[in-house]
Protein backbone atom coordinates (compact mmCIF):
# COMPACT_ATOMS: atom_id res chain seq x y z
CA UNK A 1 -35.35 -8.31 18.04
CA UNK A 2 -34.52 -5.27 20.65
CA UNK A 3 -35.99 -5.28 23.67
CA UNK A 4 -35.65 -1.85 23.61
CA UNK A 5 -35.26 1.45 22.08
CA UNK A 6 -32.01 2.07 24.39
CA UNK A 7 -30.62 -1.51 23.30
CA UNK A 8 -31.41 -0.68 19.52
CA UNK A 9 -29.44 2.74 20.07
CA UNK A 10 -26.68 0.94 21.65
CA UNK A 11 -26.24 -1.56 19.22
CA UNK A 12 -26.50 1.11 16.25
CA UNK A 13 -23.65 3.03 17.59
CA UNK A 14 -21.03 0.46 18.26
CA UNK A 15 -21.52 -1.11 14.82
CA UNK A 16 -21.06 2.82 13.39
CA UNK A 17 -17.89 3.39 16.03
CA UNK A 18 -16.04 -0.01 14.61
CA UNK A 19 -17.27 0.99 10.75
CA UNK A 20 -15.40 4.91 11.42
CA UNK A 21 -12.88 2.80 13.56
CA UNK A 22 -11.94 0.61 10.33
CA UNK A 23 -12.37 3.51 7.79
CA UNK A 24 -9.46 5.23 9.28
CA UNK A 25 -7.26 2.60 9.84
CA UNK A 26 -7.52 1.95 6.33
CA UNK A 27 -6.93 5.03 5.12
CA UNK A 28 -4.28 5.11 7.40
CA UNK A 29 -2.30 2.20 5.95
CA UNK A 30 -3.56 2.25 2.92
CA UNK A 31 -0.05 1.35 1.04
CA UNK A 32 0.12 -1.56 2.94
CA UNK A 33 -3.00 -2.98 2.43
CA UNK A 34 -2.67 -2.46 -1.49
CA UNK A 35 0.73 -4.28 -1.11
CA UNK A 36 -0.75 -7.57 0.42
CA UNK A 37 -3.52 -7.54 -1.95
CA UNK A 38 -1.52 -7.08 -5.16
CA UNK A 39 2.09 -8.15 -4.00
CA UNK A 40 2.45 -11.26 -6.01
CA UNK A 41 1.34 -9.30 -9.46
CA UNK A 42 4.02 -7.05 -9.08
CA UNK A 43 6.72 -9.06 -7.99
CA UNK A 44 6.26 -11.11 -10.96
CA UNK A 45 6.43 -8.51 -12.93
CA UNK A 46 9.34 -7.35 -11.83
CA UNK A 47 10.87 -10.76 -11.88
CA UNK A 48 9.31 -11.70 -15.53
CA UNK A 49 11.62 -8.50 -16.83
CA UNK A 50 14.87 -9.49 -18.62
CA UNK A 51 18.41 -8.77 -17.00
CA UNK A 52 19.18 -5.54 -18.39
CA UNK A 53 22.52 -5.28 -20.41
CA UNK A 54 24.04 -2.02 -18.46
CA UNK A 55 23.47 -3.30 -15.05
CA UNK A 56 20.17 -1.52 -14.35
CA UNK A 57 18.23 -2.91 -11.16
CA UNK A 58 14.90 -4.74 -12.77
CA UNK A 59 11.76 -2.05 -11.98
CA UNK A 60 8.06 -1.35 -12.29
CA UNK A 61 6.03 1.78 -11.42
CA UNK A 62 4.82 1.19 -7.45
CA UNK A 63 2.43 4.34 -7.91
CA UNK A 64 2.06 8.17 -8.86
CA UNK A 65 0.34 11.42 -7.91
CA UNK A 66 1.09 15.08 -8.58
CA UNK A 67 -0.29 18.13 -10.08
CA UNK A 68 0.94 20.91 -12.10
CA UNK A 69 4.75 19.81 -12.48
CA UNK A 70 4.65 18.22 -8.95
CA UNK A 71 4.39 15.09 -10.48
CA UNK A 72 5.81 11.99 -7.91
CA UNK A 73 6.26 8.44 -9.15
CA UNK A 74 7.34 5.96 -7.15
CA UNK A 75 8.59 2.60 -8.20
CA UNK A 76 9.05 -0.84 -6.98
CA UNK A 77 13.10 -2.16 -7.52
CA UNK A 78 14.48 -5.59 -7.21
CA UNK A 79 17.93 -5.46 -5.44
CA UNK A 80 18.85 -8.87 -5.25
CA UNK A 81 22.11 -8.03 -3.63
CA UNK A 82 20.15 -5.53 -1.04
CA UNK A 83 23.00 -2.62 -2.50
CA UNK A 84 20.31 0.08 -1.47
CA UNK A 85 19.71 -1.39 1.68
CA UNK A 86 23.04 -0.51 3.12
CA UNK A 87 23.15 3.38 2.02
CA UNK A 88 23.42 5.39 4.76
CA UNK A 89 23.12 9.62 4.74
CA UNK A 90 26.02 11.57 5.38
C-alpha cells in the first residue's frame, strides 16, 4: 500500500495531527456540541411544562458540577418576552 517507510510515516502522523486537532476542538466547545445534539429534548421539555401560576419563567436543569459546597447548576429558561435579554450591569 506504501511505497515507502517515509510515506507510511507521513501518512501516520497527519491522520494523528487531525485526531489531536479534533480532540481539542471538542473539548474546547464542548457545550455547544452537547447543545446541537440534544437541543430539541430540552426545548421540549421546557415547552411541555405548564404556565406556572406566580409568573415563574418555565425551566429545566442545563447542567451541574461542584465539589464540597461549590456546587454550580446551571439551567436552561424560556423567556418568551426576551426580559433577561435586555439587563444590562450597572
Amino acid at each position: 500500500m506504501f511505497a515507502s517507510y517515509k510515506t507510511m510515516l507521513a501518512f501516520v502522523l497527519s491522520v494523528a495531527l487531525v485526531m489531536v486537532t479534533l480532540a481539542v476542538y471538542c473539548v474546547k466547545n464542548f457545550s455547544a456540541l452537547r447543545w446541537r445534539v440534544s437541543s430539541r429534548s430540552y426545548k421540549a421539555k421546557v415547552l411541555g411544562q405548564p404556565a406556572s401560576a406566580n409568573a415563574e419563567f418555565k425551566h429545566v436543569e442545563w447542567d451541574g458540577w461542584g465539589w464540597a459546597g461549590q456546587d454550580t447548576t446551571v439551567y436552561l429558561v424560556f423567556d418568551p418576552k426576551f426580559a433577561l435579554g435586555g439587563v444590562q450591569k450597572p
